[in-house]
N, C-alpha and C. Protein backbone atom coordinates (compact mmCIF):
# COMPACT_ATOMS: atom_id res chain seq x y z
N UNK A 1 47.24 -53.29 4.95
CA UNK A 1 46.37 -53.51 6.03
C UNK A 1 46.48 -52.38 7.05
N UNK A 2 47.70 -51.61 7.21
CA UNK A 2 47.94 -50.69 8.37
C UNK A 2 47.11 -49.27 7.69
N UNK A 3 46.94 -49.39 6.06
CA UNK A 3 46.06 -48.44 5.91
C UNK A 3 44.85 -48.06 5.87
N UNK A 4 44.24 -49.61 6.39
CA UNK A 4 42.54 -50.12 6.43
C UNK A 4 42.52 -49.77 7.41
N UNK A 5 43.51 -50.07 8.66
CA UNK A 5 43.15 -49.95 10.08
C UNK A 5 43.60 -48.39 10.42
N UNK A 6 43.88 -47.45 9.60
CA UNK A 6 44.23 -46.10 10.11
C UNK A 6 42.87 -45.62 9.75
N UNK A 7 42.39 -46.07 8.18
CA UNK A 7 41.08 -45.90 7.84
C UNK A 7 39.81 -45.58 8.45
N UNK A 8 39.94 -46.92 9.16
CA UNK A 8 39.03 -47.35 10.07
C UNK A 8 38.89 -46.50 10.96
N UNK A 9 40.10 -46.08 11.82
CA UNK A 9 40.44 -45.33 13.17
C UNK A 9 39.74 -43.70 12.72
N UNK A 10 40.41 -43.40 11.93
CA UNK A 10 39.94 -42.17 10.79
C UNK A 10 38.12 -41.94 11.00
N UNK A 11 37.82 -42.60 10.42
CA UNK A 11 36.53 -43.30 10.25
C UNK A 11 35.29 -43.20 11.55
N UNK A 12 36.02 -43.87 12.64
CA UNK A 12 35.62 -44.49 13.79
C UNK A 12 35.98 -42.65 14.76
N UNK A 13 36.78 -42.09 14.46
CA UNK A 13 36.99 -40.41 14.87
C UNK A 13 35.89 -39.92 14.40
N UNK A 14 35.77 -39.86 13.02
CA UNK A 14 34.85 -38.88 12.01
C UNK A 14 33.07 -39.30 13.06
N UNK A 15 33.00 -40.06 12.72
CA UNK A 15 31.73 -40.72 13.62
C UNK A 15 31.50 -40.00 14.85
N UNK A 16 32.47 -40.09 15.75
CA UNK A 16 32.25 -39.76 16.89
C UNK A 16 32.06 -37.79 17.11
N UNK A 17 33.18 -37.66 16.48
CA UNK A 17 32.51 -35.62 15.80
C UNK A 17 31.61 -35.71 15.73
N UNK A 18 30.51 -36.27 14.97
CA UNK A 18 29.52 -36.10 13.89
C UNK A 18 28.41 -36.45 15.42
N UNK A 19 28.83 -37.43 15.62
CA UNK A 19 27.80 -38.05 17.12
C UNK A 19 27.08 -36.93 18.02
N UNK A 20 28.61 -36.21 18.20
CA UNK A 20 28.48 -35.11 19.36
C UNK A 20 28.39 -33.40 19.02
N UNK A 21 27.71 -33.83 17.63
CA UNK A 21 27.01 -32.64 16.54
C UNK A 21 25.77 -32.44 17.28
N UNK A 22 25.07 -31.04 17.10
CA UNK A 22 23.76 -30.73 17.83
C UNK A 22 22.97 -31.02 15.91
N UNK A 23 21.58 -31.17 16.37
CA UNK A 23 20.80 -31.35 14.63
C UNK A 23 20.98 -29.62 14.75
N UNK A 24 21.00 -29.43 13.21
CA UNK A 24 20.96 -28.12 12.79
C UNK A 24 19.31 -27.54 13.21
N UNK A 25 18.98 -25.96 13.14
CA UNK A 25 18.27 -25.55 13.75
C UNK A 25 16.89 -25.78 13.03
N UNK A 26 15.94 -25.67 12.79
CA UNK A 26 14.99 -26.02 12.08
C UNK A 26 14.70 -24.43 11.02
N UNK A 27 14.24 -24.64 9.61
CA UNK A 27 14.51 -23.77 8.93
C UNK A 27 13.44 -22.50 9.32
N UNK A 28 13.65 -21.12 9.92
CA UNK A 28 12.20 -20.50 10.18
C UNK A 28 12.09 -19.56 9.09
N UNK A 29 10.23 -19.49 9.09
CA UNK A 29 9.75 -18.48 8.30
C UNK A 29 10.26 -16.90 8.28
N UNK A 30 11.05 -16.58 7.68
CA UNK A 30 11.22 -14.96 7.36
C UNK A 30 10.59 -13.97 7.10
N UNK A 31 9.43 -14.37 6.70
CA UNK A 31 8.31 -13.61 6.01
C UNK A 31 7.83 -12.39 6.91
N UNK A 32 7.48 -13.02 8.11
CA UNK A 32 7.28 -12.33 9.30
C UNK A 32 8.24 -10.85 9.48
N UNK A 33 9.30 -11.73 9.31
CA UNK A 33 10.46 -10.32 10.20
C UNK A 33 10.69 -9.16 8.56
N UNK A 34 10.34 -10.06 7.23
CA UNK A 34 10.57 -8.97 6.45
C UNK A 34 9.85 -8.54 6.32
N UNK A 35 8.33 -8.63 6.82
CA UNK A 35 7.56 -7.67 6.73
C UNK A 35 7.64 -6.40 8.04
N UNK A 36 7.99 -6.85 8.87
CA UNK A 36 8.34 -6.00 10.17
C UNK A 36 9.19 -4.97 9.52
N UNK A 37 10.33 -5.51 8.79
CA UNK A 37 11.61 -4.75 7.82
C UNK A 37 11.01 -3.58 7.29
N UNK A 38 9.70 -3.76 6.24
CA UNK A 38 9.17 -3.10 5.31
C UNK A 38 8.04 -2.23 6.24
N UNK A 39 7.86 -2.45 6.99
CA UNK A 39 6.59 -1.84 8.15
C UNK A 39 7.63 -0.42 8.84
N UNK A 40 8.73 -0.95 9.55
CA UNK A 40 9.64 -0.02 9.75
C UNK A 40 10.53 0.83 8.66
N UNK A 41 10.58 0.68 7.80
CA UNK A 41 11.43 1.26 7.13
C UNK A 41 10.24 2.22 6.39
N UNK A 42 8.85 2.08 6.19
CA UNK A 42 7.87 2.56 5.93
C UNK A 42 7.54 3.85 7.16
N UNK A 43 7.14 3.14 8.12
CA UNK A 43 7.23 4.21 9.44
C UNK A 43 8.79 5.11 9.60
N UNK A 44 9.59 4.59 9.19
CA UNK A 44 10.92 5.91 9.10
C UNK A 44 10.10 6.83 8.78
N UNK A 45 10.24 6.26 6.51
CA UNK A 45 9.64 7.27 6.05
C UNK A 45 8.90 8.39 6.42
N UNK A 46 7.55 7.73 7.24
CA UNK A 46 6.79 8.80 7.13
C UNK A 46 7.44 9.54 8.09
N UNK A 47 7.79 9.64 9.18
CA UNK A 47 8.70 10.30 10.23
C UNK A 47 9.27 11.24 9.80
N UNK A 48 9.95 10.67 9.21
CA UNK A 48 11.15 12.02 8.03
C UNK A 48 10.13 12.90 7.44
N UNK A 49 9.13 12.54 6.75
CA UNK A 49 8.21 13.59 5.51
C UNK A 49 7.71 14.18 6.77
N UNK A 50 7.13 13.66 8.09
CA UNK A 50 6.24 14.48 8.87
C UNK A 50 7.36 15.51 9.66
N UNK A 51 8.51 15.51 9.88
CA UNK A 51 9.56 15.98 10.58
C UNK A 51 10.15 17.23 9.48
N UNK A 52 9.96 16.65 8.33
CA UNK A 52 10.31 17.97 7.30
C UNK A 52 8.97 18.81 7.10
N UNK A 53 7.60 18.62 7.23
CA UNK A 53 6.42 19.13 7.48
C UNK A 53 6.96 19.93 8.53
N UNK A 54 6.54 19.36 9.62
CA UNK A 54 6.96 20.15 10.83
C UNK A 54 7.52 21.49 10.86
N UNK A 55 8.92 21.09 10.39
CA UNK A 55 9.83 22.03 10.54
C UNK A 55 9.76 23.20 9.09
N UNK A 56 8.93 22.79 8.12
CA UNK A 56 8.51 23.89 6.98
C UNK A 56 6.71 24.90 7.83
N UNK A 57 6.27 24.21 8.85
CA UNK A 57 4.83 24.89 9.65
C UNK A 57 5.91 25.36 10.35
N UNK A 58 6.67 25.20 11.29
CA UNK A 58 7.39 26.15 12.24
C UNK A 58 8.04 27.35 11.83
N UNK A 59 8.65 26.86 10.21
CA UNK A 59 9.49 28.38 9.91
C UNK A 59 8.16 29.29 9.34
N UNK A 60 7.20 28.84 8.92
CA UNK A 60 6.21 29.49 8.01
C UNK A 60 5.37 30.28 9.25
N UNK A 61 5.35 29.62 10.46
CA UNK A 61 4.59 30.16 11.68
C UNK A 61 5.75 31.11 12.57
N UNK A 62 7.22 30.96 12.34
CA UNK A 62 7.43 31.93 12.60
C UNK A 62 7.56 33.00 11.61
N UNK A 63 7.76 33.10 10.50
CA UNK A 63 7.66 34.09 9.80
C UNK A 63 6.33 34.78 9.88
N UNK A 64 5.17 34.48 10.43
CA UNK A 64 3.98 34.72 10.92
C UNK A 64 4.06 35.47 12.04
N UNK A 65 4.54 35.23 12.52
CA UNK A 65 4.81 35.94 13.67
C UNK A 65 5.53 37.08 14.30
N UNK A 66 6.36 36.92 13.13
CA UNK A 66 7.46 38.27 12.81
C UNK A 66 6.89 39.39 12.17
N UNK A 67 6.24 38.80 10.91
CA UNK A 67 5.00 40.10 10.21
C UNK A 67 4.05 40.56 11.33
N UNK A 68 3.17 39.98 11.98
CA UNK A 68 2.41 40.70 13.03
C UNK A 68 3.38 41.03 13.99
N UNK A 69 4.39 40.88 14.27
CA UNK A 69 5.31 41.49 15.55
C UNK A 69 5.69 43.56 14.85
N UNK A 70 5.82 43.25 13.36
CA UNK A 70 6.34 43.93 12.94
C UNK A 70 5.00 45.04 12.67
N UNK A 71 3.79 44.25 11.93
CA UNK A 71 2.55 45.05 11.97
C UNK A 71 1.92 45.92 13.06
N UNK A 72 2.34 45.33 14.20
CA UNK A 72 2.26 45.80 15.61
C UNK A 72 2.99 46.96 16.17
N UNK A 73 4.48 46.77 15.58
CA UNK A 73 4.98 47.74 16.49
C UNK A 73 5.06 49.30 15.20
N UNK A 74 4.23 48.68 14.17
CA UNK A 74 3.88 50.03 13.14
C UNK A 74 2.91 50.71 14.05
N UNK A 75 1.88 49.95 14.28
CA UNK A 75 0.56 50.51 14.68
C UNK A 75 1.09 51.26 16.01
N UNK A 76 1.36 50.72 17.03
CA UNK A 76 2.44 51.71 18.26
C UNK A 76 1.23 51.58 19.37
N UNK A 77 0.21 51.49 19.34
CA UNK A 77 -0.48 51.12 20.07
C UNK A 77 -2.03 50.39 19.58
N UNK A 78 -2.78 49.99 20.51
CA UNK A 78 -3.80 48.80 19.89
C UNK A 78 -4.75 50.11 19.80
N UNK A 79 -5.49 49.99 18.05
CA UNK A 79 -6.21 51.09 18.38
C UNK A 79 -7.89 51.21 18.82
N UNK A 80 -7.92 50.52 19.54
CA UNK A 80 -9.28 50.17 20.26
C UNK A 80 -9.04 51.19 21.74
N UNK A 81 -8.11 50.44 22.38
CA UNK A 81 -7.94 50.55 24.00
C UNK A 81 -6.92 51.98 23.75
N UNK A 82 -5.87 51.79 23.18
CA UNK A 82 -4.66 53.15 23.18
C UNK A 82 -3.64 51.81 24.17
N UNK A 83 -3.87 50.81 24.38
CA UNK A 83 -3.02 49.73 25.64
C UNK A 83 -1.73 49.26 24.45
N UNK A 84 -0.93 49.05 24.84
CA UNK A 84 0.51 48.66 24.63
C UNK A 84 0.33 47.22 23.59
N UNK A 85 0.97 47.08 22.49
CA UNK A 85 0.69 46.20 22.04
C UNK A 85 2.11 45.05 21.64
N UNK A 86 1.94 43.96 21.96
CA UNK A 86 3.26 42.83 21.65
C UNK A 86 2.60 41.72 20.97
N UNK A 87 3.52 41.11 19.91
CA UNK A 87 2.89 39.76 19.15
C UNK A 87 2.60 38.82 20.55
N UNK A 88 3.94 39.11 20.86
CA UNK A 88 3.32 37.73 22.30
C UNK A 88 2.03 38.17 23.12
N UNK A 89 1.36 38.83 23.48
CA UNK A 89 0.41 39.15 24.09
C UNK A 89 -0.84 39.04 23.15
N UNK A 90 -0.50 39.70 22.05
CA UNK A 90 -1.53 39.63 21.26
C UNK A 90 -2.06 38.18 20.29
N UNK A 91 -0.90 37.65 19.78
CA UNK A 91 -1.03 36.07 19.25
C UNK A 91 -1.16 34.60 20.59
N UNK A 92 -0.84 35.30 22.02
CA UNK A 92 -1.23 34.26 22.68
C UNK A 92 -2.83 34.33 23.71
N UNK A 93 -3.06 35.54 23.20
CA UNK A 93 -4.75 35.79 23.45
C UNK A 93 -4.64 36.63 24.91
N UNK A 94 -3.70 37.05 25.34
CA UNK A 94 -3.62 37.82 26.74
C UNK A 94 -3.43 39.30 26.50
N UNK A 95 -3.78 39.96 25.60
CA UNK A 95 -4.26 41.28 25.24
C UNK A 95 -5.72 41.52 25.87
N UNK A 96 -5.82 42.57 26.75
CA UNK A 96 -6.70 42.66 27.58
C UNK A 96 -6.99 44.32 27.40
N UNK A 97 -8.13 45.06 26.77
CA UNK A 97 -8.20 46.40 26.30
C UNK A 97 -8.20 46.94 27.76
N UNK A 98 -7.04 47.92 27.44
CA UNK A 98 -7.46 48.66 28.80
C UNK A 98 -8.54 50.22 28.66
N UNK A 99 -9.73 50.25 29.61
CA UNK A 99 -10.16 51.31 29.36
C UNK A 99 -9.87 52.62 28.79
N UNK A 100 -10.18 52.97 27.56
CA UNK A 100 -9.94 54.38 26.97
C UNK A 100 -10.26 55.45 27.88
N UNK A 101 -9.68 56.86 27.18
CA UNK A 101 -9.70 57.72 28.07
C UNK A 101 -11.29 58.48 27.06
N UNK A 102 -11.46 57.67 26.07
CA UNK A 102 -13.01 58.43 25.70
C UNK A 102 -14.18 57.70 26.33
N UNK A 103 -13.58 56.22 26.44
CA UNK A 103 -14.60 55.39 27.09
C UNK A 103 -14.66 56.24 28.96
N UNK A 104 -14.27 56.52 29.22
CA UNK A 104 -14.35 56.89 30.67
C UNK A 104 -14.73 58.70 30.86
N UNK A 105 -14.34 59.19 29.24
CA UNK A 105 -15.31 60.45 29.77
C UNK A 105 -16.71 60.62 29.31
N UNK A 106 -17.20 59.53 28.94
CA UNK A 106 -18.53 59.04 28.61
C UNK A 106 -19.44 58.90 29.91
């Protein structure tokens, strides 16, 4: 009998845990966030391919830039004007002919 009534007590504990249990959370749809998963991990991607783009137009545009730096300082002066010639002046459009000395004995 003292092991019915420890039982019980046992029992009459377990209950009261269980009482002062919250209900578990309700089960949610995932679908949502794994598509968010696959949306982002998609947008990485392209990031990376457009970031290795990038940086294959930058070396290809400076190597562009080095050939006309270099074509330029063959030529030694612009041969229109006789005016001073630099890639930077000339590839950023601020090459400005300065009057020749045939244009002015005209």
């Amino acid at each position: 009998m003292a092991q019915g009534r420890a039982a019980v007590a046992a029992l009459g504990r377990r209950q009261a845990v269980q009482a002062a249990l919250a209900l578990p959370p309700d089960v949610a749809d995932v679908r949502p966030l794994a598509e968010l998963m696959r949306d982002l991990t998609a947008a990485r991607t392209a990031v990376a391919a457009h970031t290795a783009a990038l940086a294959d137009r930058e070396r290809a545009l400076t190597a562009f830039a080095e050939g006309v730096g270099q074509r330029l300082a063959a030529l030694g002066a612009c041969p229109l004007c006789g005016g001073e010639l630099s890639a930077e002046s000339f590839l950023g459009g601020s090459h400005r002919h300065q009057p020749s000395a045939v244009s002015e004995a005209s």
